[in-house]
Protein backbone atom coordinates (compact mmCIF):
# COMPACT_ATOMS: atom_id res chain seq x y z
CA UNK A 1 0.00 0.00 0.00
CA UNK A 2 1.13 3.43 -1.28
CA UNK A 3 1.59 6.32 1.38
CA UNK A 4 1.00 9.86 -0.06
CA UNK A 5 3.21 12.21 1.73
CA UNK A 6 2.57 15.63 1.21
CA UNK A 7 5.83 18.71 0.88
CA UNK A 8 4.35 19.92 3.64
CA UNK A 9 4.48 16.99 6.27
CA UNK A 10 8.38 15.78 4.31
CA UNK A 11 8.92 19.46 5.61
CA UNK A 12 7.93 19.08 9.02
CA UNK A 13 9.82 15.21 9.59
CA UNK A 14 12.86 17.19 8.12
CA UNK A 15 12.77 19.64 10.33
CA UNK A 16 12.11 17.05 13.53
CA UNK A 17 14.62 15.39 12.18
CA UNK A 18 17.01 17.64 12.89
CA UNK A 19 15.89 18.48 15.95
CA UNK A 20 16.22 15.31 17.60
CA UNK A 21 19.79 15.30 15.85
CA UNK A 22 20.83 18.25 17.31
CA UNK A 23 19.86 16.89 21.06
CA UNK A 24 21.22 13.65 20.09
CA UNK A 25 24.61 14.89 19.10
CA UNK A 26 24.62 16.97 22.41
CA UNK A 27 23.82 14.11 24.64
CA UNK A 28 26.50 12.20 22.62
CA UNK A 29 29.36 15.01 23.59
CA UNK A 30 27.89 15.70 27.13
CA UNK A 31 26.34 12.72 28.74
CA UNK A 32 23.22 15.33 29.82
CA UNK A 33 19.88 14.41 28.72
CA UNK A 34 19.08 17.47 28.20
CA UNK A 35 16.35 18.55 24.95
CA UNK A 36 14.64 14.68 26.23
CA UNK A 37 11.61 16.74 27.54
CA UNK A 38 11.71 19.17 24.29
CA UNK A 39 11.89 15.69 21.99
CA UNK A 40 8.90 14.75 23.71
CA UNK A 41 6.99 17.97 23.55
CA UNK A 42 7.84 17.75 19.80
CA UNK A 43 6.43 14.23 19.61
CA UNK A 44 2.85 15.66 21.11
CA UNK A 45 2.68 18.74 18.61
CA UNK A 46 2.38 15.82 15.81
CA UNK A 47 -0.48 14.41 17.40
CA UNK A 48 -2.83 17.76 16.41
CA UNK A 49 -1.42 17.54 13.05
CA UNK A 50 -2.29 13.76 12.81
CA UNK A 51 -5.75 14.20 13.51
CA UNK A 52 -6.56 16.77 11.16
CA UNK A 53 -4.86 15.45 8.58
CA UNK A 54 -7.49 11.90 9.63
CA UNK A 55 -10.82 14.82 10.51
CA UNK A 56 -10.01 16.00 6.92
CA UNK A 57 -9.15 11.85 5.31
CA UNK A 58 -12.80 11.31 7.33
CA UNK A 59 -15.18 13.71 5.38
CA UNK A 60 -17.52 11.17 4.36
CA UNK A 61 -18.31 10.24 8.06
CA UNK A 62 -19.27 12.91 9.88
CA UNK A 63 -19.49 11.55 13.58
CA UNK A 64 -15.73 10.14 13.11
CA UNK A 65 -14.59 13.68 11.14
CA UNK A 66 -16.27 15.38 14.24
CA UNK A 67 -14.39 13.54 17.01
CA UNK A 68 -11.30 13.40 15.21
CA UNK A 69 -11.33 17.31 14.92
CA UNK A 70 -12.52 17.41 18.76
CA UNK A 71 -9.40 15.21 19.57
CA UNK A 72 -7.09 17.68 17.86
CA UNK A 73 -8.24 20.77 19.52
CA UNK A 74 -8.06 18.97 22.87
CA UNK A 75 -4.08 18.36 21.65
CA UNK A 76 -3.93 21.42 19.43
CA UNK A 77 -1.98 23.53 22.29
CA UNK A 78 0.88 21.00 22.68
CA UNK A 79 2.26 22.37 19.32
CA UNK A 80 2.88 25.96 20.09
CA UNK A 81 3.31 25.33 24.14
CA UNK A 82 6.93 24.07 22.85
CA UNK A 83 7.98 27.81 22.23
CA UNK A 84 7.06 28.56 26.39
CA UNK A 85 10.58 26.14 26.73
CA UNK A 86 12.20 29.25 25.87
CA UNK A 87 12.26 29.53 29.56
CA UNK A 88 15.09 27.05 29.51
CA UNK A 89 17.54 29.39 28.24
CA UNK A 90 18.06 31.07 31.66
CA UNK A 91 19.32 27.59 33.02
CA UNK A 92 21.70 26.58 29.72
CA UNK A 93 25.73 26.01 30.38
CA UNK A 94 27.85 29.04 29.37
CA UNK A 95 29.64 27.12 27.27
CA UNK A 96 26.63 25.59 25.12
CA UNK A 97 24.39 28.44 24.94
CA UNK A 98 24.42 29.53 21.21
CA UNK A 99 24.32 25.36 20.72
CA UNK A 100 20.53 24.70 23.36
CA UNK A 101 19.60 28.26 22.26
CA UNK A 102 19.66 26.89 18.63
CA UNK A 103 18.04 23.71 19.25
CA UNK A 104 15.41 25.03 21.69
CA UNK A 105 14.34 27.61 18.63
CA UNK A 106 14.46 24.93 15.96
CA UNK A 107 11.88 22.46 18.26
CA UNK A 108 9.66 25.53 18.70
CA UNK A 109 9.62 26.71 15.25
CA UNK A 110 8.75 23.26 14.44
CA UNK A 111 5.93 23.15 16.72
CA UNK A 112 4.77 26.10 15.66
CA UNK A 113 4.35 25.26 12.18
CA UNK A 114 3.06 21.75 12.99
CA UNK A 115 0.40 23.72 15.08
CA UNK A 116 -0.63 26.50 12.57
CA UNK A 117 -0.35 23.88 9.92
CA UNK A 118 -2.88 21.89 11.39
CA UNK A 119 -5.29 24.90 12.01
CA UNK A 120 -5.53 25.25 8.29
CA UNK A 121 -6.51 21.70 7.43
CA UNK A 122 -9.18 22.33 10.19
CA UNK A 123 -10.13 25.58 8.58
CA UNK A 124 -10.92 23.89 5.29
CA UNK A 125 -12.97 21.46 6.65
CA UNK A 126 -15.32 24.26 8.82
CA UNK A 127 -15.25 26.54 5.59
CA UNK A 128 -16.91 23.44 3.72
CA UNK A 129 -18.91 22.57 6.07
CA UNK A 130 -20.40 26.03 7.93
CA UNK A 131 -19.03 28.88 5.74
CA UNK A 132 -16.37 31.32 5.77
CA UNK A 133 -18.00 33.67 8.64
CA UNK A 134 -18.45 30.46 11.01
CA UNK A 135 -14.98 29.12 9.82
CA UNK A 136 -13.08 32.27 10.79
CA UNK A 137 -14.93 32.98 13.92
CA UNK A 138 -14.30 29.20 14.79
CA UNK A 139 -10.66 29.82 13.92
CA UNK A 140 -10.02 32.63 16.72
CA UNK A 141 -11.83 30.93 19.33
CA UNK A 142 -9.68 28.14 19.08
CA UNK A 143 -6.69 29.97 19.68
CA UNK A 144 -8.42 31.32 22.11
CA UNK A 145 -8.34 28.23 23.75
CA UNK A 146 -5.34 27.17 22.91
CA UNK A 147 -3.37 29.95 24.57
CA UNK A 148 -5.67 28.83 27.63
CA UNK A 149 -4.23 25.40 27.39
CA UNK A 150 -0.90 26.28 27.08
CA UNK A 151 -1.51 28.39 30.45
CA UNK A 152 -2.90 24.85 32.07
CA UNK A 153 -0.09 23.32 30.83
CA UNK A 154 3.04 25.74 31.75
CA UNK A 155 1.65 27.11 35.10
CA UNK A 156 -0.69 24.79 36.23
CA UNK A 157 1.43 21.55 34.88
CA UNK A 158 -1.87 19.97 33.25
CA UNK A 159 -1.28 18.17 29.62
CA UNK A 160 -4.35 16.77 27.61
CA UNK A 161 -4.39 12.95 29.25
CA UNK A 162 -5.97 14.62 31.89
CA UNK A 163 -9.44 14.83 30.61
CA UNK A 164 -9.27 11.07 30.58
CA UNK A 165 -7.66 10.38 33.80
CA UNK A 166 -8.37 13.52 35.83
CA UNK A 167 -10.95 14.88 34.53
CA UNK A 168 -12.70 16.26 37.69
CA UNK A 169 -9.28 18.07 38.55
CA UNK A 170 -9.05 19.41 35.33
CA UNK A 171 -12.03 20.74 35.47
CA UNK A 172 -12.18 22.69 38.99
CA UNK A 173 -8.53 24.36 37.93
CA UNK A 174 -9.77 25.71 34.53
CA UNK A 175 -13.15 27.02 36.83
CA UNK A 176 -10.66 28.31 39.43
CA UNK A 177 -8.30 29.92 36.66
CA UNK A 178 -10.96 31.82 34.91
CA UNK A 179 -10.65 34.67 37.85
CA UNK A 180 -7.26 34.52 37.53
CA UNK A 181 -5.37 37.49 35.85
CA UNK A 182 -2.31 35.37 34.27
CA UNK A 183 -4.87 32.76 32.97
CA UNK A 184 -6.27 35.80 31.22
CA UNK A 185 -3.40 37.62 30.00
CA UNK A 186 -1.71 34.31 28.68
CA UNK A 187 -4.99 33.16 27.15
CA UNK A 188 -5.33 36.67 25.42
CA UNK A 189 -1.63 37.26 24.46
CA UNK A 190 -1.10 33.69 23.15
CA UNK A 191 -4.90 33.88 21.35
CA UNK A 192 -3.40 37.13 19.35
CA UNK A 193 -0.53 36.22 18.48
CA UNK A 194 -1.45 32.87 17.39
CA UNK A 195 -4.37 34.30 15.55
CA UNK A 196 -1.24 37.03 13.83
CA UNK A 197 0.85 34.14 12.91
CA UNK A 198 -2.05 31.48 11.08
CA UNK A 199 -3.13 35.09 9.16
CA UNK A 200 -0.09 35.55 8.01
CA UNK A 201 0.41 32.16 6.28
CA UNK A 202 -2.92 31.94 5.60
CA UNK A 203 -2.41 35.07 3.16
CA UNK A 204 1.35 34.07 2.15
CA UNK A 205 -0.71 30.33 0.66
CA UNK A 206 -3.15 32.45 -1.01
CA UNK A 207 -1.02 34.48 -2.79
CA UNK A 208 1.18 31.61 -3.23
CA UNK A 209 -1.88 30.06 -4.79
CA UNK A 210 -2.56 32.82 -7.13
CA UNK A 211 0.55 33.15 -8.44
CA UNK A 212 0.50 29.23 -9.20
CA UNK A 213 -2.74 29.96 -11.05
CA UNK A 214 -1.42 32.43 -12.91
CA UNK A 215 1.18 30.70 -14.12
C-alpha cells in the first residue's frame, strides 16, 4: 500500500529530524539528557497535526470527522506550548548556549508550524462545512483556547491525558483559573498572536496560490 506524503508533512519530519539530531549529538558530547523533555513535547505537537490530517481523510463520516477534529483541539496547544521552553535558556551552560539556544528555537519553530499547519486543514474542513464567517470565527476561538491550554499546561502543569484520567481536577482548575489574571493575560496574548501568525500564512498560501494559477 502506497503512502501519499505531502511537501508539507516531508517538511515538518525534516525539520524534527534535525531536531532530535541536534539533542542527540549533544547528549553524545555531554552525557546530559538534556532537549529529552523538548523531543517529547515535539512528539505531542504531531499528534494535532495527525488528527486533522485523519478529521479531513474522514469527510464522508461525519461523527468520526467530528471527534477526530474534537481530539485535535483537545491536543492542538501542545504544538505551540513548545515555544514557552524558551524559559530554559536562563538555566543553559555558558559554554553551550548559542548550541541549546539553537536547538530550543528549531523544536519551537517546528511546533509552531506543525500547530498553525494543522489549524488550516481544520479551517478547510469548517469553511466546507459552515461557511467562511463560522470558519473564521471558529478559527479565533480556538486559539483562544489554545493559549488557555498552554496556560494549564506551563503554570498549572496539566497536559491533555488529563481529561481522561483527571478529569474532575481538570475541570475545577480551569473554573478556578478563569478569575485569575495570568490565565487571562496568557490566554489573550497567546490567542493574538497565534491568531497574527495562522493570518499571516494563511495570506502568504493564497497568494502563493494565485501566483501558481497564474502561471
Amino acid at each position: 500500500m502506497k503512502i501519499n506524503i505531502s511537501k508539507a508533512t516531508r517538511s515538518f519530519i525534516v525539520l524534527s529530524i534535525l531536531s532530535i539530531s541536534l539533542f542527540g549529538i549533544r547528549f553524545m558530547h555531554t552525557g546530559a539528557s538534556f532537549g529529552l523533555g523538548l523531543v517529547w513535547n515535539l512528539f505531542l505537537a504531531w499528534i494535532p497535526l495527525f488528527f486533522a490530517l485523519l478529521a479531513r481523510r474522514l469527510s464522508q463520516k461525519p461523527f468520526f470527522k467530528y471527534l477526530a477534529m474534537a481530539i485535535w483541539l483537545l491536543f492542538f496547544p501542545n504544538a505551540p506550548y513548545i515555544i514557552t521552553d524558551l524559559v530554559h535558556l536562563d538555566h543553559l551552560p555558558a559554554h553551550l548556549w548559542w548550541y541549546d539556544s539553537m536547538g530550543i528555537f528549531v523544536v519551537a519553530f517546528t511546533g509552531l508550524l506543525l500547530g498553525i499547519y494543522s489549524v488550516s486543514i481544520i479551517h478547510q474542513i469548517w469553511r466546507k462545512d459552515f461557511g467562511a464567517f463560522f470558519a473564521w470565527h471558529a478559527v479565533v476561538v480556538s486559539m483562544g483556547l489554545c493559549g488557555f491550554g498552554i496556560y494549564l499546561g506551563r503554570f498549572l502543569r496539566l497536559n491533555s491525558w488529563d481529561i481522561i484520567t483527571h478529569p474532575f481536577r481538570l475541570a475545577r482548575y480551569c473554573i478556578n483559573s478563569l478569575g485569575n489574571p495570568l490565565a487571562m493575560q496568557t490566554t489573550l496574548l497567546f490567542g493574538a498572536v497565534l491568531t497574527a501568525v495562522y493570518l499571516a500564512f494563511y495570506y502568504i498560501n493564497q497568494n502563493e496560490n494565485e501566483l501558481q494559477k497564474a502561471n
